[in-house]
PDB file of N, CA and C in Angstrom:
ATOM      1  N   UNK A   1       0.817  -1.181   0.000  1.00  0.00           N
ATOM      2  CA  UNK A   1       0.000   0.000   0.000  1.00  0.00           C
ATOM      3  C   UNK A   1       0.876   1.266   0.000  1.00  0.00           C
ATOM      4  N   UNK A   2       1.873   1.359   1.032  1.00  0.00           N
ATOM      5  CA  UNK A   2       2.781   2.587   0.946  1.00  0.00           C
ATOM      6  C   UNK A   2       3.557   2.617  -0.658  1.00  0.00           C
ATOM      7  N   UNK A   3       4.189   1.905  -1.012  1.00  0.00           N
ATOM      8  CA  UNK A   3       4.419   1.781  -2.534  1.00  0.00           C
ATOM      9  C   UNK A   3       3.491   2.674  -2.988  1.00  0.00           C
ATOM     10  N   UNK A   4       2.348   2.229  -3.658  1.00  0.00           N
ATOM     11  CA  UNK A   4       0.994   2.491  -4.475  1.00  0.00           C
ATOM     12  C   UNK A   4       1.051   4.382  -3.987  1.00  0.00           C
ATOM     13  N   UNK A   5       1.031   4.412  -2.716  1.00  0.00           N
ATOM     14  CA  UNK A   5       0.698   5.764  -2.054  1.00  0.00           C
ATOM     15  C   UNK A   5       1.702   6.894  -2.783  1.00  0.00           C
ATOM     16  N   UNK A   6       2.923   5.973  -2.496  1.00  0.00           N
ATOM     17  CA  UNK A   6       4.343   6.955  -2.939  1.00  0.00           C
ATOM     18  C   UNK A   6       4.469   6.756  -4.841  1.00  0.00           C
ATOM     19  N   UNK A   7       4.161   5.976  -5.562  1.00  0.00           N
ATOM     20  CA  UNK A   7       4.130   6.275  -6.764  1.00  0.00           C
ATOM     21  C   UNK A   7       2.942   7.075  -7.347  1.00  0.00           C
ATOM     22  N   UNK A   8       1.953   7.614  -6.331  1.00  0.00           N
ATOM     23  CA  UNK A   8       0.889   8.153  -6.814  1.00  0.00           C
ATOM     24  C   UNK A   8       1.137   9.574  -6.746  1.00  0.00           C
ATOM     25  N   UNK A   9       2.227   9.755  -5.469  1.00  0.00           N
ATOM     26  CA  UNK A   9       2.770  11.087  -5.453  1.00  0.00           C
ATOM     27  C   UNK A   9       3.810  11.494  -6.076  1.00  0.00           C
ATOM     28  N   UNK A  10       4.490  10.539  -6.931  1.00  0.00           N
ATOM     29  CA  UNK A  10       5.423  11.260  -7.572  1.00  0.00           C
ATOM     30  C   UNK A  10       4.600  11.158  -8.831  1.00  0.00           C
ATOM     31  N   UNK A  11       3.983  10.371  -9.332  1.00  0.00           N
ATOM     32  CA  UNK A  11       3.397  10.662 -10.340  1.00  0.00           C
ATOM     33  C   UNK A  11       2.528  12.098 -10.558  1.00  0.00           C
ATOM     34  N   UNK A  12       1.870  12.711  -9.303  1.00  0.00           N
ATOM     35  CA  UNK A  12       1.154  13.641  -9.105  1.00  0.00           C
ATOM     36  C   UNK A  12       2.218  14.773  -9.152  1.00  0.00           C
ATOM     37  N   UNK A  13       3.197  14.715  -8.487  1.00  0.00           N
ATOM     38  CA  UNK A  13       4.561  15.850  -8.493  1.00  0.00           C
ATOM     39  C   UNK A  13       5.196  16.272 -10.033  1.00  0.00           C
ATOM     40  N   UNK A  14       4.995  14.943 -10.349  1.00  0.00           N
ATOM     41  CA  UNK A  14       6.008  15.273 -12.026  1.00  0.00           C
ATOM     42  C   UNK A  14       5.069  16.035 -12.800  1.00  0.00           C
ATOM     43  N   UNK A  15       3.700  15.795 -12.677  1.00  0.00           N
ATOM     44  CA  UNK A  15       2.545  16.442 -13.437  1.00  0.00           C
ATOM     45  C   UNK A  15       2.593  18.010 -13.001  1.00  0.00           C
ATOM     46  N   UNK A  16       2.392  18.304 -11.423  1.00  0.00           N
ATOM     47  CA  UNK A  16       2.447  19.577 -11.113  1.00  0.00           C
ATOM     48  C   UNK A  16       3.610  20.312 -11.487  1.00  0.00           C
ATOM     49  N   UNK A  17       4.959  19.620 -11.772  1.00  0.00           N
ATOM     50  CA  UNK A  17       5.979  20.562 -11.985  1.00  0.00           C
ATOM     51  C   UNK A  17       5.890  20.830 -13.537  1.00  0.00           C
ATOM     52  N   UNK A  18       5.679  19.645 -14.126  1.00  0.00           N
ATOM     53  CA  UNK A  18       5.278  19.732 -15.750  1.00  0.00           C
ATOM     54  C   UNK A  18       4.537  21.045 -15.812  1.00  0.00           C
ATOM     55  N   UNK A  19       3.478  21.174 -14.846  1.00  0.00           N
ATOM     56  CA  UNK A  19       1.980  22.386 -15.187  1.00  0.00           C
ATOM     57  C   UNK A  19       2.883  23.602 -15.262  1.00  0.00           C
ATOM     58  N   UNK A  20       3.803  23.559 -13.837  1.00  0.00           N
ATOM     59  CA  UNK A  20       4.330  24.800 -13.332  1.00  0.00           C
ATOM     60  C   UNK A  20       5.231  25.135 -14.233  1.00  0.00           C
ATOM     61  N   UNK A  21       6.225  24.578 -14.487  1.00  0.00           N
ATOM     62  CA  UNK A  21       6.931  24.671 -15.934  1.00  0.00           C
ATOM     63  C   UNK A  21       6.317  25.202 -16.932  1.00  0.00           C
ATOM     64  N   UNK A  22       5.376  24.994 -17.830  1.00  0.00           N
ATOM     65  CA  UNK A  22       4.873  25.546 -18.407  1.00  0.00           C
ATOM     66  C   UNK A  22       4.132  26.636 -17.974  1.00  0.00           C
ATOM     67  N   UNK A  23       3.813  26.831 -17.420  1.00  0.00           N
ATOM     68  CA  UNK A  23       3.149  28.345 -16.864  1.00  0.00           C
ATOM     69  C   UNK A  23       3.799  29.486 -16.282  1.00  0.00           C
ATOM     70  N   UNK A  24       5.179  29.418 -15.608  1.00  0.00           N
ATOM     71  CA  UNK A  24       6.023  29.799 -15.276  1.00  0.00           C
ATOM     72  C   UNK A  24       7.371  29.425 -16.766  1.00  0.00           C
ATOM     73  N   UNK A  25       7.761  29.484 -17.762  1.00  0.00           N
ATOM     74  CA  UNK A  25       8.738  28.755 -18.189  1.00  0.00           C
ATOM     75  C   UNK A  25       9.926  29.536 -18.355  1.00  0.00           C
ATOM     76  N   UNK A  26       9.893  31.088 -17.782  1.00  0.00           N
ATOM     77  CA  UNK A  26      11.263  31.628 -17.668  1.00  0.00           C
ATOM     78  C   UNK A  26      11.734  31.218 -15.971  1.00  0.00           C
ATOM     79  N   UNK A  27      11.194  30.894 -15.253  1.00  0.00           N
ATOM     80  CA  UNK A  27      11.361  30.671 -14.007  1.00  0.00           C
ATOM     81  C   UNK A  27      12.261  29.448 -13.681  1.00  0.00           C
ATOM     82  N   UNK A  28      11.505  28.063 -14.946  1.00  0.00           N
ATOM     83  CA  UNK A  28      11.453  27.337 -14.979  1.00  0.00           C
ATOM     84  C   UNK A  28      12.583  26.778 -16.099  1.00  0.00           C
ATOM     85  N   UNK A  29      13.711  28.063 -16.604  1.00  0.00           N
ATOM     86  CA  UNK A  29      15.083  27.930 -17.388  1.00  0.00           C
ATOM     87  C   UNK A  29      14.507  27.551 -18.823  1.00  0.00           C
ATOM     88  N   UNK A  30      12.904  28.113 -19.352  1.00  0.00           N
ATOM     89  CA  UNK A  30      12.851  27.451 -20.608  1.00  0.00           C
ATOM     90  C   UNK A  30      12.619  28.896 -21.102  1.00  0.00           C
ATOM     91  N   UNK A  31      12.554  28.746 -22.359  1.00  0.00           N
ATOM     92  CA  UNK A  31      11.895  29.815 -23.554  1.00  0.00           C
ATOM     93  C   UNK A  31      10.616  30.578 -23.157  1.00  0.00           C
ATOM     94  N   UNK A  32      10.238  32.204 -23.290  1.00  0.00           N
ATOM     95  CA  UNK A  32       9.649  32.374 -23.034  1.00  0.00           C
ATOM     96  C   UNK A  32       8.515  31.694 -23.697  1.00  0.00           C
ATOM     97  N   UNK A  33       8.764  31.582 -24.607  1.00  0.00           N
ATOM     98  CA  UNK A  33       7.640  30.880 -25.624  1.00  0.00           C
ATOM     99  C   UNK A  33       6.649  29.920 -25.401  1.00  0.00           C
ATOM    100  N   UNK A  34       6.674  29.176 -24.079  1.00  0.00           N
ATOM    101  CA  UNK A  34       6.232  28.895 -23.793  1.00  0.00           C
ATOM    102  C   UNK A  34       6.731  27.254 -23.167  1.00  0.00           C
ATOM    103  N   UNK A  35       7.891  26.979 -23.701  1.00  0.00           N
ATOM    104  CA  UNK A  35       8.473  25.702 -24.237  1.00  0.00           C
ATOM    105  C   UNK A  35       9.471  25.404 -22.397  1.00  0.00           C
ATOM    106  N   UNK A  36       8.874  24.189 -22.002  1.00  0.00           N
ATOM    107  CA  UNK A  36      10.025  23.790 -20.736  1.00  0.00           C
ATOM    108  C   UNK A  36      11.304  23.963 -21.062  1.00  0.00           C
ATOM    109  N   UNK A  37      12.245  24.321 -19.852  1.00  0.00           N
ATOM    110  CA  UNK A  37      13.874  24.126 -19.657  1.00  0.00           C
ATOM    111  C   UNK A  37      13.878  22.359 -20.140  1.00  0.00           C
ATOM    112  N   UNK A  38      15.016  22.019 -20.229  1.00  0.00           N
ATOM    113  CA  UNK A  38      15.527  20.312 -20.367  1.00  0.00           C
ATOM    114  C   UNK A  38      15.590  20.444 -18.751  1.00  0.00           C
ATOM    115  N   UNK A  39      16.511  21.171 -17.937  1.00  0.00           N
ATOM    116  CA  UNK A  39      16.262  20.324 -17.134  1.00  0.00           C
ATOM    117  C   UNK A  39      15.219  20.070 -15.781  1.00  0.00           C
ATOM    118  N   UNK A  40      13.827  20.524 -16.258  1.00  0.00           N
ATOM    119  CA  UNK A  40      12.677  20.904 -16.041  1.00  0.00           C
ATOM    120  C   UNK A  40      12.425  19.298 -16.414  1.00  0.00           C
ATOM    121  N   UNK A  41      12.231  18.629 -17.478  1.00  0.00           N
ATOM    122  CA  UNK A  41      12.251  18.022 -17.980  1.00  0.00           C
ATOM    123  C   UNK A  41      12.507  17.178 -17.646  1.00  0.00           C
ATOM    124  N   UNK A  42      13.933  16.479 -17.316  1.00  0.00           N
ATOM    125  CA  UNK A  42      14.924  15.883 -17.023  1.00  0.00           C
ATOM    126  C   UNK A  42      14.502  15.690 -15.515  1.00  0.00           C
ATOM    127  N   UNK A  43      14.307  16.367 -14.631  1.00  0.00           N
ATOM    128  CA  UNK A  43      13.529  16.049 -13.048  1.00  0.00           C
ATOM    129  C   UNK A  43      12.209  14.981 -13.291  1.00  0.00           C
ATOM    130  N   UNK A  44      10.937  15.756 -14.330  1.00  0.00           N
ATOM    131  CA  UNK A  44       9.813  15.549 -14.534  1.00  0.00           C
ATOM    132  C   UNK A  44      10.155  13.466 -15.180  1.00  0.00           C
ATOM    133  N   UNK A  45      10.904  13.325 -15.911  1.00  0.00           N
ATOM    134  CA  UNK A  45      11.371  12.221 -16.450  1.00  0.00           C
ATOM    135  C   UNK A  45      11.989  11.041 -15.456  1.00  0.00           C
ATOM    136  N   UNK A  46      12.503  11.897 -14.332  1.00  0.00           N
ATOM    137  CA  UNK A  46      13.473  10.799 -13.409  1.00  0.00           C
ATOM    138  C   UNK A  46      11.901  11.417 -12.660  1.00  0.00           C
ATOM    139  N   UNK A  47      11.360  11.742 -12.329  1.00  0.00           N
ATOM    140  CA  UNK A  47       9.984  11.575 -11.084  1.00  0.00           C
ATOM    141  C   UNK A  47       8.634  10.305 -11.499  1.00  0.00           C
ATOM    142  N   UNK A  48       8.758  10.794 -12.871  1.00  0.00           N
ATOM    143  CA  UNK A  48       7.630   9.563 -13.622  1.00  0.00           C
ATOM    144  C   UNK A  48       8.521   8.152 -13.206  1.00  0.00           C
ATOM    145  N   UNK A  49       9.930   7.787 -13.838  1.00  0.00           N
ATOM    146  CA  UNK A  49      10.501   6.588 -14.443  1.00  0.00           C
ATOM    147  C   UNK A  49      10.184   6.160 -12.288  1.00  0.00           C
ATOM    148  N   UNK A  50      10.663   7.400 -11.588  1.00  0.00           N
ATOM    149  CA  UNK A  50      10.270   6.319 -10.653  1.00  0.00           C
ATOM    150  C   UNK A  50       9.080   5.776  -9.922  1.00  0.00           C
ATOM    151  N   UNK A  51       7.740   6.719 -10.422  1.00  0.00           N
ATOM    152  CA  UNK A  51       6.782   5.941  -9.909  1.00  0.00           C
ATOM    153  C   UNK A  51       6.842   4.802 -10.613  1.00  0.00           C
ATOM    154  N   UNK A  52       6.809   4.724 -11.792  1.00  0.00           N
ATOM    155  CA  UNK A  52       6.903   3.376 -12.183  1.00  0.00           C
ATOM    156  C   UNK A  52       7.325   2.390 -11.875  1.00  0.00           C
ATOM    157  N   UNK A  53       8.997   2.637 -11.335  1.00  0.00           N
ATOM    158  CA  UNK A  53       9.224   1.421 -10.518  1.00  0.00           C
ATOM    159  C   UNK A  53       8.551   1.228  -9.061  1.00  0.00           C
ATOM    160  N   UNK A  54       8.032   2.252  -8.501  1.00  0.00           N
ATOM    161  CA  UNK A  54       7.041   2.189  -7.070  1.00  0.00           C
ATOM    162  C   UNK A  54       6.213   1.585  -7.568  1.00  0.00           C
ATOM    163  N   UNK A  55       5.323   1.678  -8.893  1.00  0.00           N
ATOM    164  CA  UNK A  55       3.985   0.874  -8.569  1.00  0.00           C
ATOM    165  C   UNK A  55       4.971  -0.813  -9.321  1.00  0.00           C
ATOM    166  N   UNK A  56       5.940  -1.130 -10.111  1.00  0.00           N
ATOM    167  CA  UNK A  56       6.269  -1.838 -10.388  1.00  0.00           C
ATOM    168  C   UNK A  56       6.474  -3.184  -8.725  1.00  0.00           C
ATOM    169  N   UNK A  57       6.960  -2.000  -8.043  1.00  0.00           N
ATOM    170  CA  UNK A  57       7.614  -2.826  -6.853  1.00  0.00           C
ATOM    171  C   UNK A  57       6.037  -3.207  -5.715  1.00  0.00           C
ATOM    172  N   UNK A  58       5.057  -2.325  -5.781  1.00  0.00           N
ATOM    173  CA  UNK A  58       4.149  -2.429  -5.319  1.00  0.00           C
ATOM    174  C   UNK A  58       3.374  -3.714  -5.788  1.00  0.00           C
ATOM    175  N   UNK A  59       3.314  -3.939  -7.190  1.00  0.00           N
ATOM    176  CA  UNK A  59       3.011  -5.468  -7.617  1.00  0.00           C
ATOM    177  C   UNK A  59       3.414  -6.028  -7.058  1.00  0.00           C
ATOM    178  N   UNK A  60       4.530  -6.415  -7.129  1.00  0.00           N
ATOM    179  CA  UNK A  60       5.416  -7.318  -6.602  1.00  0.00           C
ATOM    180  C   UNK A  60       5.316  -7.838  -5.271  1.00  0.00           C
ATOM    181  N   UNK A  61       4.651  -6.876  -4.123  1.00  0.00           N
ATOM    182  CA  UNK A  61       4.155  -7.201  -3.502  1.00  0.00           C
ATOM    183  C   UNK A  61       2.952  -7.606  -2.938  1.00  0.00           C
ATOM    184  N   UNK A  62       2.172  -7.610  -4.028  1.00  0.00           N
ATOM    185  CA  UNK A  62       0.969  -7.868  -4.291  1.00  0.00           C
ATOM    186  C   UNK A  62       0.924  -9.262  -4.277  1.00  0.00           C
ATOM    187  N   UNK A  63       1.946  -9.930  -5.102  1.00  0.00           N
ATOM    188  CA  UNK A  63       1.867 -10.835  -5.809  1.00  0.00           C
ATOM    189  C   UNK A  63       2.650 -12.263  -5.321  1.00  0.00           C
ATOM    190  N   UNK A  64       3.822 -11.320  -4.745  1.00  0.00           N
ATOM    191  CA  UNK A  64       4.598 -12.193  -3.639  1.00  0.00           C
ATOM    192  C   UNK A  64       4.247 -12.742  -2.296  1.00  0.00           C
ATOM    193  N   UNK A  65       3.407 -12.431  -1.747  1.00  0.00           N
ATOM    194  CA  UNK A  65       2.675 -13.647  -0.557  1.00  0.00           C
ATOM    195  C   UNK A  65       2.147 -14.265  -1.237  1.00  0.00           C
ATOM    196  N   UNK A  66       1.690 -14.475  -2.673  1.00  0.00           N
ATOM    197  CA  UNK A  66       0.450 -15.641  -2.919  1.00  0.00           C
ATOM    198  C   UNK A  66       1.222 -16.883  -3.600  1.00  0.00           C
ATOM    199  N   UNK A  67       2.571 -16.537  -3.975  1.00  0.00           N
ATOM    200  CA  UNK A  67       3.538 -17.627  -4.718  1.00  0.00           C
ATOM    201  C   UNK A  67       4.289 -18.585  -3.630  1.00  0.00           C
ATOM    202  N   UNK A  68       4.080 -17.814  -1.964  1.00  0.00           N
ATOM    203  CA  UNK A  68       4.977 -18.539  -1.214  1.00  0.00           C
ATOM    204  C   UNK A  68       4.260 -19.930  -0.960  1.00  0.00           C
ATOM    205  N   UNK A  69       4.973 -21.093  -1.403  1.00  0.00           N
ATOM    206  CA  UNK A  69       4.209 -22.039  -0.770  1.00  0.00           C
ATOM    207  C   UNK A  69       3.802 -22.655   0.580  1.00  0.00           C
ATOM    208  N   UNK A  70       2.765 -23.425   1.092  1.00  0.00           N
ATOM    209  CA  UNK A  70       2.052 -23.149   2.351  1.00  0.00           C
ATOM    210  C   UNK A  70       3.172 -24.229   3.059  1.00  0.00           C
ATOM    211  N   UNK A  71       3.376 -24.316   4.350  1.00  0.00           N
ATOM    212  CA  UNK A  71       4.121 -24.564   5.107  1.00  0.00           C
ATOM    213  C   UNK A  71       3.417 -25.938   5.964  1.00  0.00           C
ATOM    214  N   UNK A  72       3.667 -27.137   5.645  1.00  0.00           N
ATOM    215  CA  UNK A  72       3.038 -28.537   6.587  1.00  0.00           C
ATOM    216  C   UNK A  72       3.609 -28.933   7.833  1.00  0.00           C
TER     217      UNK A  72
END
């Protein structure tokens, strides 16, 4: 469950900085134009790749008490 909790917040973080980035994007080291910094980007990219492995690892525990075999 803590897994699930913590990939939901970085997934939620990378989105809000994505927003803020773009709405802010001189703040945020990009073009006024509207266009993100890279390394705006580059945070937003390493925040996603790791919910993924949070909810990856969160399976895993999902899945791992039901493979252990029962004990006689």
């Amino acid at each position: 469950m803590s897994f699930t909790l913590a990939a939901a917040v970085s997934f939620l973080g990378s989105a809000m900085l994505l927003k803020a980035g773009r709405a802010f994007p001189v703040m945020a080291g990009g073009a006024p134009g509207g266009q993100p910094g890279t390394l705006l980007v580059a945070v937003v990219i390493l925040l996603a790749t790791g919910g993924l492995l949070l909810l990856a690892m969160a399976g895993k525990e999902l899945v791992d008490p039901r493979r252990q075999p029962h004990v006689r």
